[in-house]
N, C-alpha and C. Protein backbone atom coordinates (compact mmCIF):
# COMPACT_ATOMS: atom_id res chain seq x y z
N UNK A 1 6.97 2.79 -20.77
CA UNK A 1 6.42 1.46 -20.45
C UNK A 1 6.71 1.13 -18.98
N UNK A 2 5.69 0.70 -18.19
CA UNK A 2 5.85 0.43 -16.93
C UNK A 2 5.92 -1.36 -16.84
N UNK A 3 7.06 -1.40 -16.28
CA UNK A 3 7.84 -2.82 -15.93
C UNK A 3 7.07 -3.62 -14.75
N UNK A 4 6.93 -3.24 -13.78
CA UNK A 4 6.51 -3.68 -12.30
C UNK A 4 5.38 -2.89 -11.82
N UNK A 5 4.09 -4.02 -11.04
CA UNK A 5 3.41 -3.21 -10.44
C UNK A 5 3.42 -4.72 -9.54
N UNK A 6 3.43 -3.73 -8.00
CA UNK A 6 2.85 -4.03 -6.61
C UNK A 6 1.37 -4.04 -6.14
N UNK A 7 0.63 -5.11 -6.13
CA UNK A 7 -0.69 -5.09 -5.98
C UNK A 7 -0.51 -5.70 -4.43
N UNK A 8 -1.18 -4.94 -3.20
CA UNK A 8 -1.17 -5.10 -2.38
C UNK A 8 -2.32 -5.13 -1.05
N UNK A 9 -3.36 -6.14 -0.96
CA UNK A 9 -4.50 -6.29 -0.40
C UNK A 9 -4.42 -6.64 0.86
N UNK A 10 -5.18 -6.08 1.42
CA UNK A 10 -4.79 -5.65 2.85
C UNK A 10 -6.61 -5.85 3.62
N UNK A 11 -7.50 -6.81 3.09
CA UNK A 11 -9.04 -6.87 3.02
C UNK A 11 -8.74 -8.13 3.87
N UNK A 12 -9.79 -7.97 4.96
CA UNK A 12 -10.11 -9.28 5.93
C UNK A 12 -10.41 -10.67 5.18
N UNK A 13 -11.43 -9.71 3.70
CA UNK A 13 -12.02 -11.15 2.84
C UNK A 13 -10.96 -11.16 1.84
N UNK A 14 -9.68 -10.79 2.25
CA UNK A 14 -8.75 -11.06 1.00
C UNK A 14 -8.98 -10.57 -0.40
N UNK A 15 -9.24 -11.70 -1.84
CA UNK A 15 -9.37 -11.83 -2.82
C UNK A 15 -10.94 -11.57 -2.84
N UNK A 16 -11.55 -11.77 -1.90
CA UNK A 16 -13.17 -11.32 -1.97
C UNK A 16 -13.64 -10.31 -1.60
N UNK A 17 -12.68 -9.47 -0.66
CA UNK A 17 -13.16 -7.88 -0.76
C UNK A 17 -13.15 -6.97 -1.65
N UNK A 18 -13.92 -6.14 -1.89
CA UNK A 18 -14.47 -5.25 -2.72
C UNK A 18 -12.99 -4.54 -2.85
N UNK A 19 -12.58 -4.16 -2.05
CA UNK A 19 -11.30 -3.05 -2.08
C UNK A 19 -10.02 -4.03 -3.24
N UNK A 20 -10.01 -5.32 -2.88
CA UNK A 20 -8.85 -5.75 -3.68
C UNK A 20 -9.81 -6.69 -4.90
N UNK A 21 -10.81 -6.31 -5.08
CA UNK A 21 -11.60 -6.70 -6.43
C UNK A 21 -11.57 -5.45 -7.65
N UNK A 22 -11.55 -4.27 -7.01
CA UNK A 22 -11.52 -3.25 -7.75
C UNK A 22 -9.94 -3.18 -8.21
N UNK A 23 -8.96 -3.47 -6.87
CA UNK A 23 -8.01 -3.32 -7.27
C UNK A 23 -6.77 -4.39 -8.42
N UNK A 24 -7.93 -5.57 -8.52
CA UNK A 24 -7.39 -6.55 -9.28
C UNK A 24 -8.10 -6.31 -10.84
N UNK A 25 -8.76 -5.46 -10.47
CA UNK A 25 -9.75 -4.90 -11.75
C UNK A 25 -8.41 -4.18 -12.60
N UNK A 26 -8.27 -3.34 -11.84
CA UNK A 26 -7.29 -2.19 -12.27
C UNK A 26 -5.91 -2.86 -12.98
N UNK A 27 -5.33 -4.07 -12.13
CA UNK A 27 -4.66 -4.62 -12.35
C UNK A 27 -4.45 -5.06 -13.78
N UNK A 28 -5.67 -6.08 -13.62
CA UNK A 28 -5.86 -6.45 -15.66
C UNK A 28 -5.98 -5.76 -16.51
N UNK A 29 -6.16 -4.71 -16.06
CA UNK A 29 -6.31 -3.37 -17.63
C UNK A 29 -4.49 -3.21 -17.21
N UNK A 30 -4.07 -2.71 -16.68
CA UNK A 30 -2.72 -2.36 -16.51
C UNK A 30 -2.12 -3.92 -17.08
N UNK A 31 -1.95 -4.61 -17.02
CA UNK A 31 -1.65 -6.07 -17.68
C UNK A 31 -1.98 -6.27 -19.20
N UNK A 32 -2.63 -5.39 -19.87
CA UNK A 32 -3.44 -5.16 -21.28
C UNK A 32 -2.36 -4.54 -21.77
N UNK A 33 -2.46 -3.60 -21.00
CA UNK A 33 -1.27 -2.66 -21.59
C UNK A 33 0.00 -2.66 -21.19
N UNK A 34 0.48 -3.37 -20.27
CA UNK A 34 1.65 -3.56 -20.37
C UNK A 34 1.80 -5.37 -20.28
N UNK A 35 1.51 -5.77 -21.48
CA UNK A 35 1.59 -7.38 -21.49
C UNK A 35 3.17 -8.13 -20.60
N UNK A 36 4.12 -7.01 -21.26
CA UNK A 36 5.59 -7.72 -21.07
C UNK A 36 6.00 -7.75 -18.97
N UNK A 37 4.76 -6.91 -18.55
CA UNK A 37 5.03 -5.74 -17.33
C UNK A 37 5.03 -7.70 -16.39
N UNK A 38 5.27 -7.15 -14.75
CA UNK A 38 5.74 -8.00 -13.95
C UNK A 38 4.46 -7.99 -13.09
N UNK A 39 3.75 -8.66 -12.54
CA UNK A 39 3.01 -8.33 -11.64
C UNK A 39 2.84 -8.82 -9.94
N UNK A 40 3.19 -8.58 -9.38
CA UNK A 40 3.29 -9.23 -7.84
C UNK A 40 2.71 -8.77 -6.86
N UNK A 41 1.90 -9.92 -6.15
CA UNK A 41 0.96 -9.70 -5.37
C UNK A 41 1.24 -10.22 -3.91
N UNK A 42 0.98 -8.92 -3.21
CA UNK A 42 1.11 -9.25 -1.66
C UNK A 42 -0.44 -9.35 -0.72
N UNK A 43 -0.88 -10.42 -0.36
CA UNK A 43 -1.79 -10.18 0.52
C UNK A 43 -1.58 -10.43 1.99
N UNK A 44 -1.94 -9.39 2.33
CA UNK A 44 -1.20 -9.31 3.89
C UNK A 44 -1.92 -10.14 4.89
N UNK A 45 -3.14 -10.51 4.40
CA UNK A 45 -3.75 -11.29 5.04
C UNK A 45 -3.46 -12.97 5.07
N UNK A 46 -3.52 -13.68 3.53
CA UNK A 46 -2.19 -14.43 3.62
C UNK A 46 -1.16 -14.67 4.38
N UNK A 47 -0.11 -13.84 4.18
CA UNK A 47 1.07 -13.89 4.72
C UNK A 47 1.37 -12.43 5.44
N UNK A 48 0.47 -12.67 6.92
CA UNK A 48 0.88 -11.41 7.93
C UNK A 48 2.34 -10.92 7.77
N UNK A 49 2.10 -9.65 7.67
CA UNK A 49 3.74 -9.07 8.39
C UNK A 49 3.71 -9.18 9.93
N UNK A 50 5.06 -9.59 10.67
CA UNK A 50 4.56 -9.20 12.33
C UNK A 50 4.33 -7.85 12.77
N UNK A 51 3.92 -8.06 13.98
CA UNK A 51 3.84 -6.11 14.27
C UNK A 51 5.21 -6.02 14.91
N UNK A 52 5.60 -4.63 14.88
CA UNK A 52 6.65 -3.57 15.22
C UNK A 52 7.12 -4.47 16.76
N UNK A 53 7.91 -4.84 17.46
CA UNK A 53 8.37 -5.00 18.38
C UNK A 53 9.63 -4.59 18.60
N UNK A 54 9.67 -4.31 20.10
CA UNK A 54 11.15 -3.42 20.20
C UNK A 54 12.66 -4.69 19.93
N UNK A 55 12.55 -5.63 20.02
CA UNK A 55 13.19 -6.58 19.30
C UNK A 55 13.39 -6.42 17.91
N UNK A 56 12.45 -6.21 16.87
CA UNK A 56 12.11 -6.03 15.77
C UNK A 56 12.68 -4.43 15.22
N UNK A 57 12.75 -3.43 16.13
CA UNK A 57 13.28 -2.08 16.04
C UNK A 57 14.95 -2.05 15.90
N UNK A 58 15.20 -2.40 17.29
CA UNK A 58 16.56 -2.78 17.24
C UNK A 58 17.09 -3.51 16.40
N UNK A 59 16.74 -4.26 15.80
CA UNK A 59 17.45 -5.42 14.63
C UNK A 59 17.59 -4.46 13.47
N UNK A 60 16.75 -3.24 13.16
CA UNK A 60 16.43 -2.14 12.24
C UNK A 60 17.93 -0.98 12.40
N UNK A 61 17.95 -1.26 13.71
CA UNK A 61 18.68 -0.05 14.01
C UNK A 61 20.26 -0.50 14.47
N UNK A 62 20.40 -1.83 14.83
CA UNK A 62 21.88 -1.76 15.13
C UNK A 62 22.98 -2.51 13.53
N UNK A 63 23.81 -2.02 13.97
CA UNK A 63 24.92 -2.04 12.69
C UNK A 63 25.30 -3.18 11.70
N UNK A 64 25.02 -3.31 10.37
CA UNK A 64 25.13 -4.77 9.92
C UNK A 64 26.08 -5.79 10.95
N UNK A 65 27.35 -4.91 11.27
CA UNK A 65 28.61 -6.08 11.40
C UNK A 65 28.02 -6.46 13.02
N UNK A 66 27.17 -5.80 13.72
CA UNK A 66 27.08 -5.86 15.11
C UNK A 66 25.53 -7.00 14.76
N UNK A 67 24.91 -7.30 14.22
CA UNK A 67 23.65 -7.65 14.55
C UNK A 67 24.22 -9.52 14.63
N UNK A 68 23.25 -9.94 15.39
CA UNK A 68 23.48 -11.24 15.77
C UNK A 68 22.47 -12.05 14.36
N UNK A 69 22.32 -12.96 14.11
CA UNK A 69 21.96 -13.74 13.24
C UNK A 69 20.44 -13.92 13.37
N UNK A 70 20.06 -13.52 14.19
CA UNK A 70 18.16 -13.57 14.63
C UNK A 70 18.02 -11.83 14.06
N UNK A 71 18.42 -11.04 14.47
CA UNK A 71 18.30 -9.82 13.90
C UNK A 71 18.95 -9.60 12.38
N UNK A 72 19.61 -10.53 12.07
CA UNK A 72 19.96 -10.13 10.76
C UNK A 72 18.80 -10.73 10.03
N UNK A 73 18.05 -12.06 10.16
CA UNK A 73 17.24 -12.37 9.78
C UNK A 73 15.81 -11.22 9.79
N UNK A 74 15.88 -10.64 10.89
CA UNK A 74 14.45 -9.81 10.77
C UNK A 74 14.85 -8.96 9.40
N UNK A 75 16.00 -8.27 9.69
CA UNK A 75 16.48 -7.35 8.63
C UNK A 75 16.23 -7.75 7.29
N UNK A 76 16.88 -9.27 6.68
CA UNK A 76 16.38 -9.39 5.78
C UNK A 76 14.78 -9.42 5.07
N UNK A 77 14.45 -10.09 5.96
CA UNK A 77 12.94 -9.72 5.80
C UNK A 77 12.27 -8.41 5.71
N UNK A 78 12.62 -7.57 6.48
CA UNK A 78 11.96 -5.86 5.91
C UNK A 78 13.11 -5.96 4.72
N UNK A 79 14.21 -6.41 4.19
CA UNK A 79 14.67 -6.25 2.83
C UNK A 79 14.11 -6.68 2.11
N UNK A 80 13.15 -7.82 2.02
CA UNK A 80 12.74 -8.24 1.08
C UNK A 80 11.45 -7.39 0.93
N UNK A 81 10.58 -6.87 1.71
CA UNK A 81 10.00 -6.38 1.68
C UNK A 81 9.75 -4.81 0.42
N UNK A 82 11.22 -4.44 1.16
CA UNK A 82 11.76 -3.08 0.23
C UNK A 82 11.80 -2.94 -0.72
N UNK A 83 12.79 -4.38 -1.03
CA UNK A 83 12.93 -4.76 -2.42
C UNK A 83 11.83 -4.77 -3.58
N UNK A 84 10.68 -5.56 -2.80
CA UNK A 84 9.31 -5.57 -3.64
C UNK A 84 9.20 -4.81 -4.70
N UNK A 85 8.87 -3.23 -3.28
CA UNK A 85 8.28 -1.88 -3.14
C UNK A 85 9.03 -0.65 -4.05
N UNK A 86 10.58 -1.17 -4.00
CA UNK A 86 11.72 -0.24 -4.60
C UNK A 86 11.93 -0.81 -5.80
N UNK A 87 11.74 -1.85 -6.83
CA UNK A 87 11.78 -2.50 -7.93
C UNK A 87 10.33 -2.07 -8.36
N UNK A 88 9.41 -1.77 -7.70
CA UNK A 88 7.75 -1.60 -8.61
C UNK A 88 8.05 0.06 -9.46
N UNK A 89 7.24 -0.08 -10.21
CA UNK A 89 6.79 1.30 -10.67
C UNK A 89 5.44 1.45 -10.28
N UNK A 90 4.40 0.88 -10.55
CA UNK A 90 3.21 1.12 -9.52
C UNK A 90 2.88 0.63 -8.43
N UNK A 91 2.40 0.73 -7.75
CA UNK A 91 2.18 0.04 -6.27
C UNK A 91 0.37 0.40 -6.40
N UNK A 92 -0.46 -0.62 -5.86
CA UNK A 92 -1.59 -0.54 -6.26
C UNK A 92 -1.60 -1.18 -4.89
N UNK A 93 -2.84 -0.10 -4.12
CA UNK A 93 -3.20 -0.67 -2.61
C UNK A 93 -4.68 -0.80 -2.22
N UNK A 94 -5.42 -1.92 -1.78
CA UNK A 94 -6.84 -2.10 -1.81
C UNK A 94 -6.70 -2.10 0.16
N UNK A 95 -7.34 -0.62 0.03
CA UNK A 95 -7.24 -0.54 1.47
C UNK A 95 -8.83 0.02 2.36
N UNK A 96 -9.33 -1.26 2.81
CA UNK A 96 -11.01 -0.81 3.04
C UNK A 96 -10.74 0.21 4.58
N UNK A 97 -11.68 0.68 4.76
CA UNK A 97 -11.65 1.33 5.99
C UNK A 97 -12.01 0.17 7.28
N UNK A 98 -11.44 0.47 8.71
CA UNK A 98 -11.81 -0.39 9.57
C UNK A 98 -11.49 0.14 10.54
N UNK A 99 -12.59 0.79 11.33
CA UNK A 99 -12.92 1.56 12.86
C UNK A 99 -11.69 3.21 11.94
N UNK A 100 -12.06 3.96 11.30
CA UNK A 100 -11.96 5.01 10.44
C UNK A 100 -10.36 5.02 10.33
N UNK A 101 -9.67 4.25 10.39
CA UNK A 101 -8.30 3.97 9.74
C UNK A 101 -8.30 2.91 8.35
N UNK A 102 -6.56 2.98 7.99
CA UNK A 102 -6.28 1.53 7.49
C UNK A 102 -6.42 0.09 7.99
N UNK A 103 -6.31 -0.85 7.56
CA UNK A 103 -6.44 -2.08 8.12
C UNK A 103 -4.94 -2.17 8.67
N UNK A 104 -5.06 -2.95 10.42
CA UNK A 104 -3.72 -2.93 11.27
C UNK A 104 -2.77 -3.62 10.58
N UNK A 105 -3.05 -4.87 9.26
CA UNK A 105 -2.13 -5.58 8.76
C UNK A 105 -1.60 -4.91 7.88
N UNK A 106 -1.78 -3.71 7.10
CA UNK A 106 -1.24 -2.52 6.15
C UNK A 106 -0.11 -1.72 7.08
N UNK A 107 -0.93 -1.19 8.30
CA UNK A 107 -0.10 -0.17 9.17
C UNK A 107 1.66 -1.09 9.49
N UNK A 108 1.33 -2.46 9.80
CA UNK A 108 2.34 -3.14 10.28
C UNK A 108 3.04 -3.57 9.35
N UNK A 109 2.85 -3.47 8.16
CA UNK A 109 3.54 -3.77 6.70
C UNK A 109 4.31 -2.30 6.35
N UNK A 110 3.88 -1.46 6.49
CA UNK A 110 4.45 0.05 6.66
C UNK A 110 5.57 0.20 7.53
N UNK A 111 5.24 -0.13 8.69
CA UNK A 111 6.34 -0.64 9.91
C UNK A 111 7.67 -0.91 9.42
N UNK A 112 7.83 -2.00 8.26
CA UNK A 112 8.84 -2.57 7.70
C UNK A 112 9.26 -1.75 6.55
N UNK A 113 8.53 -1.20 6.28
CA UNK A 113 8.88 -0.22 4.85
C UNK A 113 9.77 0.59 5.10
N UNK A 114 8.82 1.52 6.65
CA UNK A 114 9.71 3.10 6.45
C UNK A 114 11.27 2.40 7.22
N UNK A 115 12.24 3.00 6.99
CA UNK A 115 13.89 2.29 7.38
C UNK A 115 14.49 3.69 7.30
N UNK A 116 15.05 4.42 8.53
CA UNK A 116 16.01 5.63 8.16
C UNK A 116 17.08 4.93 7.21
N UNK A 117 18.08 5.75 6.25
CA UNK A 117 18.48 5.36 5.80
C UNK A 117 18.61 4.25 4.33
N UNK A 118 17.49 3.88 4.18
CA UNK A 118 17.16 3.45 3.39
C UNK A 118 15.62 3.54 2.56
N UNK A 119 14.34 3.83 3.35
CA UNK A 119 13.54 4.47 2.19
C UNK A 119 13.16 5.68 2.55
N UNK A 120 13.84 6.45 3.68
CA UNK A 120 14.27 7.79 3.67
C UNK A 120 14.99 8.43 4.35
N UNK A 121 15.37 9.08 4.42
CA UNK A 121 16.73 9.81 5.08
C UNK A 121 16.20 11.13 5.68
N UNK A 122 16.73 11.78 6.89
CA UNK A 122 16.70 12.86 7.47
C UNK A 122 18.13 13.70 6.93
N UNK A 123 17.40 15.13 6.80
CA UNK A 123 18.41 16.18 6.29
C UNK A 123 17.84 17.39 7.07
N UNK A 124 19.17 18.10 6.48
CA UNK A 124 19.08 19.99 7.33
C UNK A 124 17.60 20.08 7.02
N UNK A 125 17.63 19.89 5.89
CA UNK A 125 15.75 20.66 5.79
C UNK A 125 14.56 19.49 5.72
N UNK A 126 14.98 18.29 6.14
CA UNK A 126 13.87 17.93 7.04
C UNK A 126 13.97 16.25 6.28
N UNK A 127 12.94 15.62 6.68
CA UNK A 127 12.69 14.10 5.91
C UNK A 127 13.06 14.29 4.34
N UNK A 128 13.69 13.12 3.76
CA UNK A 128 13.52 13.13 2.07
C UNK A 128 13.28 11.60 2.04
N UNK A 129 12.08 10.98 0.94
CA UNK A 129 11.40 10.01 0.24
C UNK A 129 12.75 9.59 -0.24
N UNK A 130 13.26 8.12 -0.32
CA UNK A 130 14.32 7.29 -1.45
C UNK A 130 13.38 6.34 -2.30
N UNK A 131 12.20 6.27 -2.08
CA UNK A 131 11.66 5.65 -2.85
C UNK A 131 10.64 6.73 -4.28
N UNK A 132 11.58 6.99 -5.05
CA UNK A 132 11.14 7.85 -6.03
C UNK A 132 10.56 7.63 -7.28
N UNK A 133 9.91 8.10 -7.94
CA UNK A 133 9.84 7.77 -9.55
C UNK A 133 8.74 6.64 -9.54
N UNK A 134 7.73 6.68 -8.59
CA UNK A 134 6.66 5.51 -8.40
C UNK A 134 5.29 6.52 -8.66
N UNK A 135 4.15 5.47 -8.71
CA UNK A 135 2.60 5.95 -9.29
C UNK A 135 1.94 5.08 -8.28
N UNK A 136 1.14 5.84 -7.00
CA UNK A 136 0.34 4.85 -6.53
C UNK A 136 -1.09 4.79 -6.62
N UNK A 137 -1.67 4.04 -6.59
CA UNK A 137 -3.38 4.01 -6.78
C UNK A 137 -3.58 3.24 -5.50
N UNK A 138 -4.60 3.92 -4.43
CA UNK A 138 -5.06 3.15 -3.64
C UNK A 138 -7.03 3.09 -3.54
N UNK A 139 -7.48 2.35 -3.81
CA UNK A 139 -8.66 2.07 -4.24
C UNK A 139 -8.96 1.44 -2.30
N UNK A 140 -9.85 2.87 -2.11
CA UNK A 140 -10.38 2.59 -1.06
C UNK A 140 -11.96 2.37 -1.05
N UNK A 141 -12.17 1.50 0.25
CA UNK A 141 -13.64 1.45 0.70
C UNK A 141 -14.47 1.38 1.68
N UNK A 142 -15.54 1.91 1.76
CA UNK A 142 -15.48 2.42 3.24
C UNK A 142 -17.33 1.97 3.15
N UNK A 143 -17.94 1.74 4.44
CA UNK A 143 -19.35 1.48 4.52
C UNK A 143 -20.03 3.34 4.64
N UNK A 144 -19.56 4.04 4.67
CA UNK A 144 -20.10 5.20 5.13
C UNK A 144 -19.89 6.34 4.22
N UNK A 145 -19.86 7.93 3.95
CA UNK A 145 -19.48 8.90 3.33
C UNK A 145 -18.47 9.18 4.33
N UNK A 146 -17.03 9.54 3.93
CA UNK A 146 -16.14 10.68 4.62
C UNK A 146 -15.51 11.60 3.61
N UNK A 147 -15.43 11.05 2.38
CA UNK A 147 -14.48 11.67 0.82
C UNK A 147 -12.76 11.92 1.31
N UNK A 148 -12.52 12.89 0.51
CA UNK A 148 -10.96 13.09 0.79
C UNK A 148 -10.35 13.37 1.98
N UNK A 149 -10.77 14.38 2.63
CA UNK A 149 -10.48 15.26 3.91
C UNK A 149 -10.90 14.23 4.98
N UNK A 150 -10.39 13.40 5.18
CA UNK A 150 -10.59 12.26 6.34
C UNK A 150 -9.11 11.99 6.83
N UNK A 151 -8.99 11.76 7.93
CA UNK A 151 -7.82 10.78 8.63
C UNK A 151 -6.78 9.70 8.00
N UNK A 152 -7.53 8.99 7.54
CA UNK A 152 -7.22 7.78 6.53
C UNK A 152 -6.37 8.63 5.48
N UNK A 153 -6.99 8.93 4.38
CA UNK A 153 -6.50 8.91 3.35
C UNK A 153 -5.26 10.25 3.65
N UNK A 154 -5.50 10.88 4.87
CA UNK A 154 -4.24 12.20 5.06
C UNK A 154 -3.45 10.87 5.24
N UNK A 155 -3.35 10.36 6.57
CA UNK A 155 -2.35 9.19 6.46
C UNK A 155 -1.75 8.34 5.45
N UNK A 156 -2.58 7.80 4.66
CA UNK A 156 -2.03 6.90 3.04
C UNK A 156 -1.25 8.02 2.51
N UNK A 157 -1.65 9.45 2.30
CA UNK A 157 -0.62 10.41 1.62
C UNK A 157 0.31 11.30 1.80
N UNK A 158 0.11 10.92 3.21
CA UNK A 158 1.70 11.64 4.33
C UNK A 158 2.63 10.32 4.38
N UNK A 159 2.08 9.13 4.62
CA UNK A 159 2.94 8.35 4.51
C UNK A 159 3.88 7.82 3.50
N UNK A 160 3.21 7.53 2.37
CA UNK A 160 3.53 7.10 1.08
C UNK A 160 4.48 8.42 0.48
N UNK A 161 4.51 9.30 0.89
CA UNK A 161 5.04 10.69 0.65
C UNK A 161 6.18 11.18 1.86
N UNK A 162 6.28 10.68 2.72
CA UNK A 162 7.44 10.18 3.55
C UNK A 162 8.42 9.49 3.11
N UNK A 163 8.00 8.25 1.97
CA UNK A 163 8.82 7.49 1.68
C UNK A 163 9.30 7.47 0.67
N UNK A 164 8.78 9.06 -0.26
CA UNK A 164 8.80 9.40 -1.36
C UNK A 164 8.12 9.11 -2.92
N UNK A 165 7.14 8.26 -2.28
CA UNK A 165 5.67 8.55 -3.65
C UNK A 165 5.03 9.54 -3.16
N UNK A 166 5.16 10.37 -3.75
CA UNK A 166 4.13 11.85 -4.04
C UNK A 166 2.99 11.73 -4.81
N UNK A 167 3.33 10.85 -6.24
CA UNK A 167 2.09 10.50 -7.20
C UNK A 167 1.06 9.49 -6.82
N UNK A 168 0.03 9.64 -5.86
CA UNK A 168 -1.12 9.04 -5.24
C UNK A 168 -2.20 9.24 -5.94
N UNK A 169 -3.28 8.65 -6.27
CA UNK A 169 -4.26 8.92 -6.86
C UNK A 169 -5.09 7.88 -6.14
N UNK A 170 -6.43 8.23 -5.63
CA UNK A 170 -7.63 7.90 -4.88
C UNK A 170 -8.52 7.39 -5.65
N UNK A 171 -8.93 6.04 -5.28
CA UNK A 171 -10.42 5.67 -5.85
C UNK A 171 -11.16 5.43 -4.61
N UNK A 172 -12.29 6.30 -4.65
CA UNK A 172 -13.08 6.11 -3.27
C UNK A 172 -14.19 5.55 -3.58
N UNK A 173 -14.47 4.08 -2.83
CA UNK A 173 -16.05 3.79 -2.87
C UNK A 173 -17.24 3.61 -1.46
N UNK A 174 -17.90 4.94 -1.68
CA UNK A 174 -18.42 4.86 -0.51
C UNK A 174 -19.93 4.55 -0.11
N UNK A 175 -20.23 4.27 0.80
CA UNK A 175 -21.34 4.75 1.24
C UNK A 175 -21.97 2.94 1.13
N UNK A 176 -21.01 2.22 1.52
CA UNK A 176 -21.16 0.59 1.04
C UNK A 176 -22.15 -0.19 2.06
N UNK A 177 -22.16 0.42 3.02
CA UNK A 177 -23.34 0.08 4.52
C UNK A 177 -24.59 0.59 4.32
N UNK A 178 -24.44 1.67 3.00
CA UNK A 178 -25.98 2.66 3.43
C UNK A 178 -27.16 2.08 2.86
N UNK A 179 -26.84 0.89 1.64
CA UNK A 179 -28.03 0.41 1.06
C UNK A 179 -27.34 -0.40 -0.05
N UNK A 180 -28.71 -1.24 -0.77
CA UNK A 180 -27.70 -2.47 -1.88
C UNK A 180 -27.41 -0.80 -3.15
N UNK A 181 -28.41 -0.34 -3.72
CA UNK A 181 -28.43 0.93 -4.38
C UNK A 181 -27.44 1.64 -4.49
N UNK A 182 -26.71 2.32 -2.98
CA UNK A 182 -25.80 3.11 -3.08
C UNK A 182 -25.10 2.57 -2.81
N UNK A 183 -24.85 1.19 -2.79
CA UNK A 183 -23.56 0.29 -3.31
C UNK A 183 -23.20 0.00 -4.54
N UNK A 184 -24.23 0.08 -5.43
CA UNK A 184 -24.39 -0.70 -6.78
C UNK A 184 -24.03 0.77 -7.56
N UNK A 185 -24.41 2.00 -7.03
CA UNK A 185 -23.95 2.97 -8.05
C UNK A 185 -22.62 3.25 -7.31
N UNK A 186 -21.83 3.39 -6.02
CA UNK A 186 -20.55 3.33 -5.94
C UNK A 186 -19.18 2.87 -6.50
N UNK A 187 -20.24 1.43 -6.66
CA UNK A 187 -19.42 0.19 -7.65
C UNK A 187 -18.86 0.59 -9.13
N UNK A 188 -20.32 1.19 -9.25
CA UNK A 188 -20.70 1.35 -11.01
C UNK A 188 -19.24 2.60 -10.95
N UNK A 189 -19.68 3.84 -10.07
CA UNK A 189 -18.51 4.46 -10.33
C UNK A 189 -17.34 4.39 -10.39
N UNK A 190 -16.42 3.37 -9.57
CA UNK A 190 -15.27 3.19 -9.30
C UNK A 190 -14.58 2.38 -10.21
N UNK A 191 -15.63 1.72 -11.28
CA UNK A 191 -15.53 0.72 -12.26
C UNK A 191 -15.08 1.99 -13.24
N UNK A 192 -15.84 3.05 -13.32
CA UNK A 192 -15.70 4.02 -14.38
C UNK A 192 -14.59 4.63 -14.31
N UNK A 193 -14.37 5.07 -12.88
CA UNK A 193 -12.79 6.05 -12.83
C UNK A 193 -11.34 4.56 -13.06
N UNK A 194 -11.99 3.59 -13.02
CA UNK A 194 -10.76 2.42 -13.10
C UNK A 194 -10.92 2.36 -14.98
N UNK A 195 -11.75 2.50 -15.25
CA UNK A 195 -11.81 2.97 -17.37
C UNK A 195 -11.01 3.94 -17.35
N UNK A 196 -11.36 5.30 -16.57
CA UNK A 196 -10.21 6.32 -16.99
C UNK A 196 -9.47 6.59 -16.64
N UNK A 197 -8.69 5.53 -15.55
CA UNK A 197 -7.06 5.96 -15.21
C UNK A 197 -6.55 4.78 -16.22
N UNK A 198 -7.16 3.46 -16.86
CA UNK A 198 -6.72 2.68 -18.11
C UNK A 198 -6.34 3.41 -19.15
């Protein structure tokens, strides 16, 4: 039984983009079946994360007992963040494409995630993930064809796999610019693979 899922929309139109409509889709079937489960929702658009500043680095990097009270504050905040992310069992990400990346308010929410030391550690044989034992679904969307082998989605699964989710699974809907048609059967599909990961 899965306890916690992280639903996390990262869409200019928020609650009205396609990317976090599919992904709130997904949501309520996962809510079916796990009635007792927790559900928490981050929209980054809502409530921006800031971007990375070397102020913001340093507060990351110098020593609990040494940080001054403005940096302990940033700190807590990427803690709470962690916390979210490290208490979920699924993490569910509605991430549209924009100029052939993620959206900059995702990348800068990431910013706060990765933490040496805490959601992963360097060793003799290289990076290890502390965030383990998670299932992610990221229900992407894009106006154009690129499929798997694109930029984007290497990034969503080097990253998320940095931090130690390995279990990623892709919903791609594409081709959303090319016509109402090959929107309406994109839709239709992504509706179908969201039936069979339910």
């Amino acid at each position: 039984m899965m306890n916690k899922l992280l639903n996390i929309q990262s869409s200019l139109f928020q609650a009205g983009g396609l990317s976090s409509q599919l992904a709130a889709k997904y949501v309520d079937s996962w809510k079916a079946r796990n009635p007792s489960g927790e559900v928490v929702n981050r929209d980054l658009l809502a409530e921006p994360v800031p971007h990375l500043t070397l102020e913001r680095f340093q507060a990351f990097t110098t020593t609990a007992e040494q940080r001054t009270p403005e940096q302990q504050a940033i700190v807590d905040f990427s803690d709470r963040l962690i916390e979210e992310i490290s208490s979920s069992d699924v993490l569910v990400l509605g991430v549209p494409m924009y100029n052939f990346t993620i959206p900059s308010t995702l990348h800068t929410y990431f910013d706060h995630i990765a933490r040496a030391g805490v959601t992963f550690r360097y060793t003799p044989n290289g990076p290890e993930g502390l965030l383990k034992n998670k299932k992610a679904i990221a229900f992407v969307t894009r106006g154009g064809y690129y499929g798997d082998d694109h930029a984007q989605s290497a990034f969503l699964r080097q990253f998320l796999g940095f931090v130690g989710i390995t279990d990623v699974e892709f919903v791609y809907t594409e081709g959303l610019a090319t016509g109402d048609e090959a929107k309406a059967k994109a839709v239709a599909a992504a509706n179908e693979r969201i039936t069979e990961l339910a």
